[in-house]
PDB file of N, CA and C in Angstrom:
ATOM      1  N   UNK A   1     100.542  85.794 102.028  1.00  0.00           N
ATOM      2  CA  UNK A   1     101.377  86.742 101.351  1.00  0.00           C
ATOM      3  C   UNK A   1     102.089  86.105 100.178  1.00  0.00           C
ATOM      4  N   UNK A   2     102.459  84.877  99.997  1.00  0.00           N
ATOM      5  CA  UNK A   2     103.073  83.911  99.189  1.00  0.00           C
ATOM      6  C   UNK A   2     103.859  83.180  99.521  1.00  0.00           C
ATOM      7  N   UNK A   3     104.088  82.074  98.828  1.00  0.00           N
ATOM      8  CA  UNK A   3     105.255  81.369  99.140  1.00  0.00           C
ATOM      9  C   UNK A   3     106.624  81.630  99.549  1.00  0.00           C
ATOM     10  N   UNK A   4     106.817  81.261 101.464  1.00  0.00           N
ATOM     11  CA  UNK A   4     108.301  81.280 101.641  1.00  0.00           C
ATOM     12  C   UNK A   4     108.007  82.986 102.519  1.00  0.00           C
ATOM     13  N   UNK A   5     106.915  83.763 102.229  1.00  0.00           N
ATOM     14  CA  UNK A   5     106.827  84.794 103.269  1.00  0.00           C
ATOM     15  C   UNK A   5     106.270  85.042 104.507  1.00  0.00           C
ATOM     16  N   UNK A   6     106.412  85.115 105.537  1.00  0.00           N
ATOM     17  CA  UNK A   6     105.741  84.851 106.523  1.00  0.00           C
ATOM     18  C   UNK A   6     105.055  86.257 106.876  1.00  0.00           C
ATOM     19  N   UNK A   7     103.456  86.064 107.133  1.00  0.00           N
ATOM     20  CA  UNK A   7     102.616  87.341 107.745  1.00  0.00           C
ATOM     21  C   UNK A   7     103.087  87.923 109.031  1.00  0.00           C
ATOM     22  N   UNK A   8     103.333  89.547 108.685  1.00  0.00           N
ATOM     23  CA  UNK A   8     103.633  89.299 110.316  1.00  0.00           C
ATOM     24  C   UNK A   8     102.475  89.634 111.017  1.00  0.00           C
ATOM     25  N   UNK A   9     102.974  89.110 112.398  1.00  0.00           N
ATOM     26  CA  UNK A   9     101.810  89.025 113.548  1.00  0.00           C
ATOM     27  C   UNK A   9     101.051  90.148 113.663  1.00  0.00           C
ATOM     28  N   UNK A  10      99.592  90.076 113.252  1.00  0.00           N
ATOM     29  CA  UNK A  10      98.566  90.724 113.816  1.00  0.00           C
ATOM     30  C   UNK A  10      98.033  91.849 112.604  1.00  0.00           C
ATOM     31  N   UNK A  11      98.592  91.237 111.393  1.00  0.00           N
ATOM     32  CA  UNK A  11      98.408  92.139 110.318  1.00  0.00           C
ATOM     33  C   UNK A  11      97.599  91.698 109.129  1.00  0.00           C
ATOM     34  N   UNK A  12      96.665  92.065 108.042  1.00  0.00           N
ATOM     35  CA  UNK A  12      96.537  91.354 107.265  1.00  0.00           C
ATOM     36  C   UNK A  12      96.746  92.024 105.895  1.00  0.00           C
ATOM     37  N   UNK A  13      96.866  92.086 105.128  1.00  0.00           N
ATOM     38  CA  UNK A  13      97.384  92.872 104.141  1.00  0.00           C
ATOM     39  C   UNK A  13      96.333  93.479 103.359  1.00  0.00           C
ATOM     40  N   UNK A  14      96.203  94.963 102.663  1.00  0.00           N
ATOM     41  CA  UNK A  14      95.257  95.218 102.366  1.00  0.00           C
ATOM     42  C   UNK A  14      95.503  95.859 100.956  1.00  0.00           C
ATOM     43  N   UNK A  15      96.870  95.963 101.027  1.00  0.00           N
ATOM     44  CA  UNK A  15      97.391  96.141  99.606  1.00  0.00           C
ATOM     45  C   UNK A  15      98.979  95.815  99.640  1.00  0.00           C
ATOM     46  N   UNK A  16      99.353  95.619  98.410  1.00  0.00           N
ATOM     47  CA  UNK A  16     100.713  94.800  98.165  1.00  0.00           C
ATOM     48  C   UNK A  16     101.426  95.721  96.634  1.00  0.00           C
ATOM     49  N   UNK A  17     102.355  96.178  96.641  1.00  0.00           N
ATOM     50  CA  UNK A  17     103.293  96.767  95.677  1.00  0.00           C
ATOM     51  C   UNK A  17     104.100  96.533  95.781  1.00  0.00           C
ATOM     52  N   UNK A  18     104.742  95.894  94.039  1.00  0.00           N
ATOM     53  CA  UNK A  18     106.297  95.680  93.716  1.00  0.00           C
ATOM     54  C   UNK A  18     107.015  96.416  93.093  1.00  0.00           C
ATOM     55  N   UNK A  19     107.365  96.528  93.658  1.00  0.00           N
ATOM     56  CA  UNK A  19     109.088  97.478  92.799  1.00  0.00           C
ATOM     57  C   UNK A  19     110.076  96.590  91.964  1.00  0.00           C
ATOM     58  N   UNK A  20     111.440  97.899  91.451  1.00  0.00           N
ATOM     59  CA  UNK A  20     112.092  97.009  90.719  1.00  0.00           C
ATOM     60  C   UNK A  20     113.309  96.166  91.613  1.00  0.00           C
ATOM     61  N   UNK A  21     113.257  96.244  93.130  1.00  0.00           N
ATOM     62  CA  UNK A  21     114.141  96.069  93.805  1.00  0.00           C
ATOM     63  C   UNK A  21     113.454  95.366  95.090  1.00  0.00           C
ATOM     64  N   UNK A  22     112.224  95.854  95.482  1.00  0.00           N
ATOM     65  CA  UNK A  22     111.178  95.754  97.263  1.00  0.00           C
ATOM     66  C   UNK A  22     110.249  95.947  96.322  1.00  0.00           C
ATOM     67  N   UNK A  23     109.439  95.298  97.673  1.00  0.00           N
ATOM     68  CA  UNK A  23     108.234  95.456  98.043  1.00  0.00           C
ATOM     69  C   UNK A  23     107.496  95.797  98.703  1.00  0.00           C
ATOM     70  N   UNK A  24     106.716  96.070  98.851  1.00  0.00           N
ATOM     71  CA  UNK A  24     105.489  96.671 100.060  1.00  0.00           C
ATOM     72  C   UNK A  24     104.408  96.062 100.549  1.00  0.00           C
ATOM     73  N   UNK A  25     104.179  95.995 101.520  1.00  0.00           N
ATOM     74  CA  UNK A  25     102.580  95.683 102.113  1.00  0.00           C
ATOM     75  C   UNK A  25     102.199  96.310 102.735  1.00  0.00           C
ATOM     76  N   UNK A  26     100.625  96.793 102.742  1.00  0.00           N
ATOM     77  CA  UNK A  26     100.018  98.013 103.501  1.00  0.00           C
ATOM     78  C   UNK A  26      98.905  97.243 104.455  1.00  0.00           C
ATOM     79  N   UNK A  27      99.271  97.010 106.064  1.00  0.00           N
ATOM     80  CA  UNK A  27      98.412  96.473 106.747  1.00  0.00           C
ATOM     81  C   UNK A  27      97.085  96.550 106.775  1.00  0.00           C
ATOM     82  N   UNK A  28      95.687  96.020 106.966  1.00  0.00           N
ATOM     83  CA  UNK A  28      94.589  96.452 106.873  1.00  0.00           C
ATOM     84  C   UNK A  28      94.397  97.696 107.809  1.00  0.00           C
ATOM     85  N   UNK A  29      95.399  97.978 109.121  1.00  0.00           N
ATOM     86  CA  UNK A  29      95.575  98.731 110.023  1.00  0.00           C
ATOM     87  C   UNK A  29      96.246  99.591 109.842  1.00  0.00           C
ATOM     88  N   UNK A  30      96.734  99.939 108.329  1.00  0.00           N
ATOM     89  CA  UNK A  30      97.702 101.058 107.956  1.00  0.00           C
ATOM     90  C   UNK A  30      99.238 101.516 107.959  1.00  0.00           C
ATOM     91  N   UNK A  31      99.746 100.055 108.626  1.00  0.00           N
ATOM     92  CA  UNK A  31     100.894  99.588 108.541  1.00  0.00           C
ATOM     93  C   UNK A  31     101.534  99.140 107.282  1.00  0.00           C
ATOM     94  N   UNK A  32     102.694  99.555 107.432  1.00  0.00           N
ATOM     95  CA  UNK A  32     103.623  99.551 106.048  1.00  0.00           C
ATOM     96  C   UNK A  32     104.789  98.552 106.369  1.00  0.00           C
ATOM     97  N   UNK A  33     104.773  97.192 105.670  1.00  0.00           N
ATOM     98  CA  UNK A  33     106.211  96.271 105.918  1.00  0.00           C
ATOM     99  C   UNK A  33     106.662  96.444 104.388  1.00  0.00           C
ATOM    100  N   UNK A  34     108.223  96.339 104.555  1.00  0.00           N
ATOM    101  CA  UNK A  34     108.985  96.123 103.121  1.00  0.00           C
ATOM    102  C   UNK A  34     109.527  95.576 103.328  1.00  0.00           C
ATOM    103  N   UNK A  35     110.111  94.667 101.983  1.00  0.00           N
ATOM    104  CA  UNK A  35     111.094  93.717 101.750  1.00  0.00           C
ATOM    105  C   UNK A  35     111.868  93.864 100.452  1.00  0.00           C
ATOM    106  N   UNK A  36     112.847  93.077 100.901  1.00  0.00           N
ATOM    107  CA  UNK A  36     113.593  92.998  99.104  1.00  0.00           C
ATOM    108  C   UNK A  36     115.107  93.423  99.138  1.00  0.00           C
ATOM    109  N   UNK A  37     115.623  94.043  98.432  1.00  0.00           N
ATOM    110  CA  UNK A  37     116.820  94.520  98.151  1.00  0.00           C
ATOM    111  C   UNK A  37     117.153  96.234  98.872  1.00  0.00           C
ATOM    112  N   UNK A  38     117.893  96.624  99.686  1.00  0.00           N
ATOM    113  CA  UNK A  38     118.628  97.954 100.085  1.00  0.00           C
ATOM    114  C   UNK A  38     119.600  98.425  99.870  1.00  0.00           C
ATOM    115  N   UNK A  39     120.786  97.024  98.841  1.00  0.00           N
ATOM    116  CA  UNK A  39     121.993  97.636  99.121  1.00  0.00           C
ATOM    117  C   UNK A  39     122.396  98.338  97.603  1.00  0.00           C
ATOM    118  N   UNK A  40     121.504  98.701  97.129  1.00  0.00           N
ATOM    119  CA  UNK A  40     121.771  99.542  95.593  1.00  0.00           C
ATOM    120  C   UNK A  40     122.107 101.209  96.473  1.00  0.00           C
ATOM    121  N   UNK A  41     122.693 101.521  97.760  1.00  0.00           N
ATOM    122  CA  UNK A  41     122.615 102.525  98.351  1.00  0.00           C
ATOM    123  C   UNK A  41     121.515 103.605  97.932  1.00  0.00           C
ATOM    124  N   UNK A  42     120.523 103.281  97.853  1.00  0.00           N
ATOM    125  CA  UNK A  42     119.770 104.355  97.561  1.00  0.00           C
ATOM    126  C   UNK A  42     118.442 104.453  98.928  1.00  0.00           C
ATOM    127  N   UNK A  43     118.254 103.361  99.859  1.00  0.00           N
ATOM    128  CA  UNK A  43     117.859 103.163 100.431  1.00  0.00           C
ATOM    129  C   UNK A  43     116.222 103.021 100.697  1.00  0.00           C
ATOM    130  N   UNK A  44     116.182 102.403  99.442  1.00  0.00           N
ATOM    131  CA  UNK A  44     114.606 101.854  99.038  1.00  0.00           C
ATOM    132  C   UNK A  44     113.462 101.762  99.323  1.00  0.00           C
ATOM    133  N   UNK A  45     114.239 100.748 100.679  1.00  0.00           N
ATOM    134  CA  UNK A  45     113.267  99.719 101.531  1.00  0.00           C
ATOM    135  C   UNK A  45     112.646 101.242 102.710  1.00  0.00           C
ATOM    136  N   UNK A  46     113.241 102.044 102.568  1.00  0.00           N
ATOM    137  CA  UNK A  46     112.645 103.261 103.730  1.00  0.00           C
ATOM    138  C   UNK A  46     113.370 102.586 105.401  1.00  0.00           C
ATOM    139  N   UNK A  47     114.552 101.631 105.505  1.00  0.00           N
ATOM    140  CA  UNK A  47     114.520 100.990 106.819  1.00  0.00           C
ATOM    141  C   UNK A  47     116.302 101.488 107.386  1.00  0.00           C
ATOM    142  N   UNK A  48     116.614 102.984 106.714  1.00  0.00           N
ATOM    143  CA  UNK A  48     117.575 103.068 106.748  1.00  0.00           C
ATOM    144  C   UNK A  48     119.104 102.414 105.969  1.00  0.00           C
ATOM    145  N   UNK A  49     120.595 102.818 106.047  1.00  0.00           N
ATOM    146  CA  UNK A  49     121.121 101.930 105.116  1.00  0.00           C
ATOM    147  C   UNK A  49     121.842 100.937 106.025  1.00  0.00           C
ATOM    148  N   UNK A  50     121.683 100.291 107.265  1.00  0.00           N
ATOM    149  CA  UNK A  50     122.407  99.980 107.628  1.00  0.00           C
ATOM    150  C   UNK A  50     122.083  98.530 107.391  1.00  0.00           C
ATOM    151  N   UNK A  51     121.043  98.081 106.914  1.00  0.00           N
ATOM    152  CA  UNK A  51     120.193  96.570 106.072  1.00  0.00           C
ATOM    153  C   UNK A  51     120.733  96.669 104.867  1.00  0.00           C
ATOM    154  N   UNK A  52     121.028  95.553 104.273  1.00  0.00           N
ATOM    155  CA  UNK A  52     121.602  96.028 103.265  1.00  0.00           C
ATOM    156  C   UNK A  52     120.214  95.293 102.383  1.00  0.00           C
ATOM    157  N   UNK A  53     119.515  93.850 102.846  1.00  0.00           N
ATOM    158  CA  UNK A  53     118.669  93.110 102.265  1.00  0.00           C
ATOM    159  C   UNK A  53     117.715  92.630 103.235  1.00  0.00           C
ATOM    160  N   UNK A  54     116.617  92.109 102.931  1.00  0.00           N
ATOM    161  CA  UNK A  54     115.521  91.477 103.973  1.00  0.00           C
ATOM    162  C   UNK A  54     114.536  90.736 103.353  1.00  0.00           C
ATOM    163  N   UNK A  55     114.880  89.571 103.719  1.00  0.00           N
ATOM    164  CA  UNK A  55     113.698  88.515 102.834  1.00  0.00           C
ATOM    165  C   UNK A  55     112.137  88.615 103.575  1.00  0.00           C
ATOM    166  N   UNK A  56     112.180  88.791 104.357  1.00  0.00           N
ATOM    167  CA  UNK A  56     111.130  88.759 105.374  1.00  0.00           C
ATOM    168  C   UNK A  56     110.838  90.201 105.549  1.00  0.00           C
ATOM    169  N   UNK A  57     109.059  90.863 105.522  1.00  0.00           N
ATOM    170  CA  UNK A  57     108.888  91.596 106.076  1.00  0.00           C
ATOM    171  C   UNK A  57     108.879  92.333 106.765  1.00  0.00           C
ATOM    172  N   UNK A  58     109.752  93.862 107.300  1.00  0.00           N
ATOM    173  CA  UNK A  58     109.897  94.539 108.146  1.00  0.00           C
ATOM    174  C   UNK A  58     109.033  95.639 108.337  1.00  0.00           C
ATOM    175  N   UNK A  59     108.987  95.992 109.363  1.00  0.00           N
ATOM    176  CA  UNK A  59     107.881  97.377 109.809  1.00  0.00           C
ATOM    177  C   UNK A  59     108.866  98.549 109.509  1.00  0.00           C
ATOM    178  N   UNK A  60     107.750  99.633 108.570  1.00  0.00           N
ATOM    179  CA  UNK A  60     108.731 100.876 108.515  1.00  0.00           C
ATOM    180  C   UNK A  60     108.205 101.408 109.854  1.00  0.00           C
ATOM    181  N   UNK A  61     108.764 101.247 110.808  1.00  0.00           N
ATOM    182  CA  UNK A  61     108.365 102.443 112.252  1.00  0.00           C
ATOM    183  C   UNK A  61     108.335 103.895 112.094  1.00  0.00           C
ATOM    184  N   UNK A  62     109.051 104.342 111.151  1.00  0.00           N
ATOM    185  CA  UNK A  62     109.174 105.490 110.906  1.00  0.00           C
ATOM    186  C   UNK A  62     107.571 106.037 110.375  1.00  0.00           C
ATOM    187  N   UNK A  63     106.957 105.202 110.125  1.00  0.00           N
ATOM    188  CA  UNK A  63     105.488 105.468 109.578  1.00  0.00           C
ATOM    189  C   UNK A  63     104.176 105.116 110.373  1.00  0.00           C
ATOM    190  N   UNK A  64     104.623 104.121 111.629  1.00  0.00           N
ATOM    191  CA  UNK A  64     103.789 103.834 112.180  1.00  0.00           C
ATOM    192  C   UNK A  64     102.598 104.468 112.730  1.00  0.00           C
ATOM    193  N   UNK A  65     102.882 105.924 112.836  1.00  0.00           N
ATOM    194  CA  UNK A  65     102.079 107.097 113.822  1.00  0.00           C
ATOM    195  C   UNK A  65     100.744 107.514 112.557  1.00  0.00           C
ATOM    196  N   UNK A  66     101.256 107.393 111.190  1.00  0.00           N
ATOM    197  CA  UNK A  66     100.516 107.460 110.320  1.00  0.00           C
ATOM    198  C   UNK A  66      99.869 106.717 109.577  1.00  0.00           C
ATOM    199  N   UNK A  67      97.929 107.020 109.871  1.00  0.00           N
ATOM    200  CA  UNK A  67      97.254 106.116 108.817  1.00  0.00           C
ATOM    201  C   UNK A  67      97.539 105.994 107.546  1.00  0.00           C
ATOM    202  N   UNK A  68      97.589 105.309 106.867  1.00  0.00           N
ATOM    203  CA  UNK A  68      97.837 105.101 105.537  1.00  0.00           C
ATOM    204  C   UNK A  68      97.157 104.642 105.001  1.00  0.00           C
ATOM    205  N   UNK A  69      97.121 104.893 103.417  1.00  0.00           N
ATOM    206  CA  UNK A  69      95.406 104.255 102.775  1.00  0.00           C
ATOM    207  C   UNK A  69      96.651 103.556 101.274  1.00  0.00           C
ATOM    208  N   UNK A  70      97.895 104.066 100.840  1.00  0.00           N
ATOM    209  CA  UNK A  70      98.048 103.447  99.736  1.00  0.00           C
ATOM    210  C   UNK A  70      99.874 103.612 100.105  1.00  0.00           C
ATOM    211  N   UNK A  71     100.377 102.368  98.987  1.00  0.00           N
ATOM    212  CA  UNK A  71     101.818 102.615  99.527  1.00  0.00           C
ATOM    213  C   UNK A  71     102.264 101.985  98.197  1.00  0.00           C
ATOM    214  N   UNK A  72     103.145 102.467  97.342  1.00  0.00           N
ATOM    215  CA  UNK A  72     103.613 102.462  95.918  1.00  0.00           C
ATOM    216  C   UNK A  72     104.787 101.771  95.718  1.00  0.00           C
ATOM    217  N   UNK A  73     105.511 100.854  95.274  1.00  0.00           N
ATOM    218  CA  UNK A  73     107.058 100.950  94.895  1.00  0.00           C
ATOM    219  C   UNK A  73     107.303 101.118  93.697  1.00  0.00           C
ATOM    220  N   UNK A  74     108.421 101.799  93.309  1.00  0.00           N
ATOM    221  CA  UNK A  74     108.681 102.682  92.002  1.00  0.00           C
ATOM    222  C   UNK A  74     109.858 101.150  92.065  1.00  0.00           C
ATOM    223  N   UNK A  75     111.389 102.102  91.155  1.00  0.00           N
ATOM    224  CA  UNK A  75     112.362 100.979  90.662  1.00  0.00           C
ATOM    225  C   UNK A  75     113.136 101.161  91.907  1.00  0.00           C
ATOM    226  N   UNK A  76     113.545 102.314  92.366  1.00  0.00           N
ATOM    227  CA  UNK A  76     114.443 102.242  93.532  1.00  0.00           C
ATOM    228  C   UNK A  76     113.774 103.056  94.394  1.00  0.00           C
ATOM    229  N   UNK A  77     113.065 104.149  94.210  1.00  0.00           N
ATOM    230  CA  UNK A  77     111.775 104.776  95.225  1.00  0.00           C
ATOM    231  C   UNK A  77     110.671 104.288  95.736  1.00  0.00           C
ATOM    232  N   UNK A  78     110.130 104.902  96.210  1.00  0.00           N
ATOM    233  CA  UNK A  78     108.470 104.222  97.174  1.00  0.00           C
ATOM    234  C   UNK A  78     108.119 105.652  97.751  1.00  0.00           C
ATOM    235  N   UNK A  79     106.888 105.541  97.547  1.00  0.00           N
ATOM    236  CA  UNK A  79     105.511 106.323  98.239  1.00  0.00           C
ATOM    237  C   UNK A  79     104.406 106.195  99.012  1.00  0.00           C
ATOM    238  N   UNK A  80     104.603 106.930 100.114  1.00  0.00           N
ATOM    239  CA  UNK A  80     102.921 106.728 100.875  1.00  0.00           C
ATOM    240  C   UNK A  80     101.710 107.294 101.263  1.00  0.00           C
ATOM    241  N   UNK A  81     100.915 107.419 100.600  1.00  0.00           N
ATOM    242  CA  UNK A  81      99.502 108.201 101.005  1.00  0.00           C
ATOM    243  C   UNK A  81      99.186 107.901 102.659  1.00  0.00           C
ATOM    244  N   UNK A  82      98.575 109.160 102.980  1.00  0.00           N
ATOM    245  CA  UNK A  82      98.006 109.266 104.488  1.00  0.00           C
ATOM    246  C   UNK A  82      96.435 109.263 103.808  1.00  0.00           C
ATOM    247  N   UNK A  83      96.380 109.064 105.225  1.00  0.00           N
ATOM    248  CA  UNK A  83      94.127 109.376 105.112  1.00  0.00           C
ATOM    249  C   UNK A  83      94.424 111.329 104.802  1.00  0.00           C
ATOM    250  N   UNK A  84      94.736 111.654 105.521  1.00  0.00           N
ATOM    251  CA  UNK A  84      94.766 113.531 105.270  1.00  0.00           C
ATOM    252  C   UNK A  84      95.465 113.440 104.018  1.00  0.00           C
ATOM    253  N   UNK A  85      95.413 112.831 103.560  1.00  0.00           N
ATOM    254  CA  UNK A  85      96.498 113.556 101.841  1.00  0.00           C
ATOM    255  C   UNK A  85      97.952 113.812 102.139  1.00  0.00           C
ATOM    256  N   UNK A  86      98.742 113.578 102.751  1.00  0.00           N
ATOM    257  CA  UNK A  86     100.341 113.590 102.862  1.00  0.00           C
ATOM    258  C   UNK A  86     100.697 112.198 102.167  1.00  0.00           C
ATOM    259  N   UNK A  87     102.029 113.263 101.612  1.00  0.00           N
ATOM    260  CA  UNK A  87     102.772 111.923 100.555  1.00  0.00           C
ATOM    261  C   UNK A  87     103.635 111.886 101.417  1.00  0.00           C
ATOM    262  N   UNK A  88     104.814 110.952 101.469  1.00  0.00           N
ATOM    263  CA  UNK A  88     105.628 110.456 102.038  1.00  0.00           C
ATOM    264  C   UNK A  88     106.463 109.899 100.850  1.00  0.00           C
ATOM    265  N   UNK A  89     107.973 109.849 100.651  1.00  0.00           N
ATOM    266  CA  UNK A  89     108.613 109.763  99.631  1.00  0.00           C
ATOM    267  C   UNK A  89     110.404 109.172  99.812  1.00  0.00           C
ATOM    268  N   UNK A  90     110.416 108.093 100.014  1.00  0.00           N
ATOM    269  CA  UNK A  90     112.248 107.454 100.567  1.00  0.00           C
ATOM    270  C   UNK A  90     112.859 106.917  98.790  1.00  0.00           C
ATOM    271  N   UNK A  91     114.111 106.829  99.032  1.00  0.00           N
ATOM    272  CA  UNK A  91     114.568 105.857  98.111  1.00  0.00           C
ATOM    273  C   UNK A  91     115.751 107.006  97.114  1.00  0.00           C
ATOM    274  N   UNK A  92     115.871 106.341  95.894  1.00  0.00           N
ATOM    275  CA  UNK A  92     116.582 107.203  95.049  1.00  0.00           C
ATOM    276  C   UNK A  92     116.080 108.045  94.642  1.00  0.00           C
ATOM    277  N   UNK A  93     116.493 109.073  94.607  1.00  0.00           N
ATOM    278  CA  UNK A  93     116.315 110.438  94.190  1.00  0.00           C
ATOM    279  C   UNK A  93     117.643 111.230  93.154  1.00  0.00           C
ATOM    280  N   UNK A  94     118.126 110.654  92.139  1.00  0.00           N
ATOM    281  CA  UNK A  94     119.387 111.483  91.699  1.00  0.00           C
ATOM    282  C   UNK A  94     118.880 111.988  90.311  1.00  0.00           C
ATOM    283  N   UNK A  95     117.320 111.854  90.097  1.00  0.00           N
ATOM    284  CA  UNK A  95     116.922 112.472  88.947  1.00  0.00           C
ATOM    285  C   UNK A  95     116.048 113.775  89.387  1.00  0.00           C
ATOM    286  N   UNK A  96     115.979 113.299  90.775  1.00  0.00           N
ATOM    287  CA  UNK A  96     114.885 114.410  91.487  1.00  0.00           C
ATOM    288  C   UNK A  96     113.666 113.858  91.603  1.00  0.00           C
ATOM    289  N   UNK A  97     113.391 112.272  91.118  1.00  0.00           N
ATOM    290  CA  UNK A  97     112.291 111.642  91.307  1.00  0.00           C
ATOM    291  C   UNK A  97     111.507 111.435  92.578  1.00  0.00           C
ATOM    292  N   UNK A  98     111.896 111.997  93.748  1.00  0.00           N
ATOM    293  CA  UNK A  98     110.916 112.289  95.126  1.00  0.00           C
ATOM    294  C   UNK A  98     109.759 113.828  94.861  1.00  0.00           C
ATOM    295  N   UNK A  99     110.660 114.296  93.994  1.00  0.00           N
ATOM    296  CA  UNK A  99     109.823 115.774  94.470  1.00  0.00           C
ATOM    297  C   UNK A  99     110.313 116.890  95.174  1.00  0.00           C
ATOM    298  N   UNK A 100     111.412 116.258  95.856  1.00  0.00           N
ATOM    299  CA  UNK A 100     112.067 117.095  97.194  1.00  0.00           C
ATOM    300  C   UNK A 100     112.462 118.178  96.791  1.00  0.00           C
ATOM    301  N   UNK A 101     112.455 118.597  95.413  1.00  0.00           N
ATOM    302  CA  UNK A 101     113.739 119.736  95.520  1.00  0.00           C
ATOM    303  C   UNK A 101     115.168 119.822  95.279  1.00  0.00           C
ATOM    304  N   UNK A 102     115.492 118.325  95.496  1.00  0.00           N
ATOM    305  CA  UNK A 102     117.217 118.126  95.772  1.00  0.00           C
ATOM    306  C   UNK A 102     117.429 116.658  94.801  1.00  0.00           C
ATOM    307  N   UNK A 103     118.817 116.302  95.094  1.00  0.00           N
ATOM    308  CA  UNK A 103     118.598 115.110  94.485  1.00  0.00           C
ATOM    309  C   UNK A 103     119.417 114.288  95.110  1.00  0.00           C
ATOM    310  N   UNK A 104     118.824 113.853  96.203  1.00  0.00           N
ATOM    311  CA  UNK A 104     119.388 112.724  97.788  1.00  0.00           C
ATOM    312  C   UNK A 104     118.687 112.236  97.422  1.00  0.00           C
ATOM    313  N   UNK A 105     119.134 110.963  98.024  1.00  0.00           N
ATOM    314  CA  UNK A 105     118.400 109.760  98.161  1.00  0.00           C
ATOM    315  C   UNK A 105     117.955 110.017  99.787  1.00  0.00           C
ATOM    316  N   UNK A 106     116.831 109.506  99.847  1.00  0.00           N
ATOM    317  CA  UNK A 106     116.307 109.218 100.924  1.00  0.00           C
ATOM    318  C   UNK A 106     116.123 107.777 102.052  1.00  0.00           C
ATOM    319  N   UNK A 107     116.656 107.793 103.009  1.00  0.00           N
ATOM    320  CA  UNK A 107     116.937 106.346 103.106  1.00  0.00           C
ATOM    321  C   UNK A 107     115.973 106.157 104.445  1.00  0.00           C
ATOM    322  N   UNK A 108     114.720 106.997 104.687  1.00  0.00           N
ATOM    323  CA  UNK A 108     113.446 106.989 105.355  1.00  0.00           C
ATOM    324  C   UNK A 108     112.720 107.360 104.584  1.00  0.00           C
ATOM    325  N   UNK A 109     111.404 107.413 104.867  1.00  0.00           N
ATOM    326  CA  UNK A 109     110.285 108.144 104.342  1.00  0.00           C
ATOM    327  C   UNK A 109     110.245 109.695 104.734  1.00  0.00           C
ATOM    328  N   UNK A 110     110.155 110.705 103.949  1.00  0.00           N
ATOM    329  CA  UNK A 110     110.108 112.152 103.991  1.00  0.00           C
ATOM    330  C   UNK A 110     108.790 112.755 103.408  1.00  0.00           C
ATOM    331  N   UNK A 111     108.076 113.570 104.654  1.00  0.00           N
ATOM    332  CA  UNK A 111     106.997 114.225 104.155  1.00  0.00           C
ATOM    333  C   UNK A 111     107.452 114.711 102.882  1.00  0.00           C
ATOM    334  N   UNK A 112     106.285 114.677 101.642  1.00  0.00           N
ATOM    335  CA  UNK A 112     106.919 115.383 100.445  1.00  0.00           C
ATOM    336  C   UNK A 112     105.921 116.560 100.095  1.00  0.00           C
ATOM    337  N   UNK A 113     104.607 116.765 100.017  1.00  0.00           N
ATOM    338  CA  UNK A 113     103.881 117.290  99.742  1.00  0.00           C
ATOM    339  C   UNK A 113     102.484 117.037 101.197  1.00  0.00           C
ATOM    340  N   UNK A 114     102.225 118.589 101.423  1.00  0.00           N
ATOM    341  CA  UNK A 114     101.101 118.585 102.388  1.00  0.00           C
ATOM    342  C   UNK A 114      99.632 117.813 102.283  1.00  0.00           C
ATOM    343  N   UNK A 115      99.401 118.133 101.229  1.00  0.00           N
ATOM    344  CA  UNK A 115      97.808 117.411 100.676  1.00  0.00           C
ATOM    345  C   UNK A 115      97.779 117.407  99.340  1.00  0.00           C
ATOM    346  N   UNK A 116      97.036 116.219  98.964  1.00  0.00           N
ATOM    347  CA  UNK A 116      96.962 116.045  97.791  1.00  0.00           C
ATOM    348  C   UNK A 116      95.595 115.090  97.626  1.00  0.00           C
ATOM    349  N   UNK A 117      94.796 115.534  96.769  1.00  0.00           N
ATOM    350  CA  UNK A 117      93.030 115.180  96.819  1.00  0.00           C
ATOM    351  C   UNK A 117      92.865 114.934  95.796  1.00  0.00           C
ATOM    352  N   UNK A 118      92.729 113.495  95.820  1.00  0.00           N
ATOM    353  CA  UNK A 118      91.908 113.164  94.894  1.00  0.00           C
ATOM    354  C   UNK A 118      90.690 112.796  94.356  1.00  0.00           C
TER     355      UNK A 118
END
């Protein structure tokens, strides 16, 4: 993964996105770990706000139930493709940059859109 990061157990990475704050890794198994910065309260990392930072890779659990094929980091947002086409959408939102409708920040991942085919 690079210098100073440790893999976590039983995963291998199958894609990797940086943001302007986190990062992402998308397990070969469809698992999603982030790292990096949380405490810009906007809640970035998708791991809730009660982290404020995490040098080391964490599991979003909140995503675990879902395959995943791609996982994005924006500057303070992040996105996740399913195999069925569901987006998934956490982080700052005060421009309306999730999609949601509103303009919360999201401090999990939130279904955002049903399908989307590309």
């Amino acid at each position: 993964m690079g210098p100073g990061l440790q893999r976590p157990a039983g995963s291998g990475e199958e894609e990797v996105s940086a943001g302007g704050e986190q990062s992402f890794a998308l397990s070969v198994s469809g698992g999603v770990f982030g790292w990096g910065r949380n405490d810009c309260g906007q809640g970035q990392l998708g791991l809730g706000k009660s982290q404020t930072r995490t040098d080391s890779p964490q599991h979003l659990r909140s995503l675990s139930a879902l395959p995943l094929v791609q996982v994005s980091a924006g500057g303070e947002q992040s996105f996740a493709l399913s195999v069925s086409g569901g987006v998934f959408g956490w982080g700052r939102n005060d421009c309306g940059q999730l999609g949601l409708g509103d303009r919360t920040g999201k401090n999990y991942p939130i279904f955002k859109i049903k399908y989307v085919f590309l």
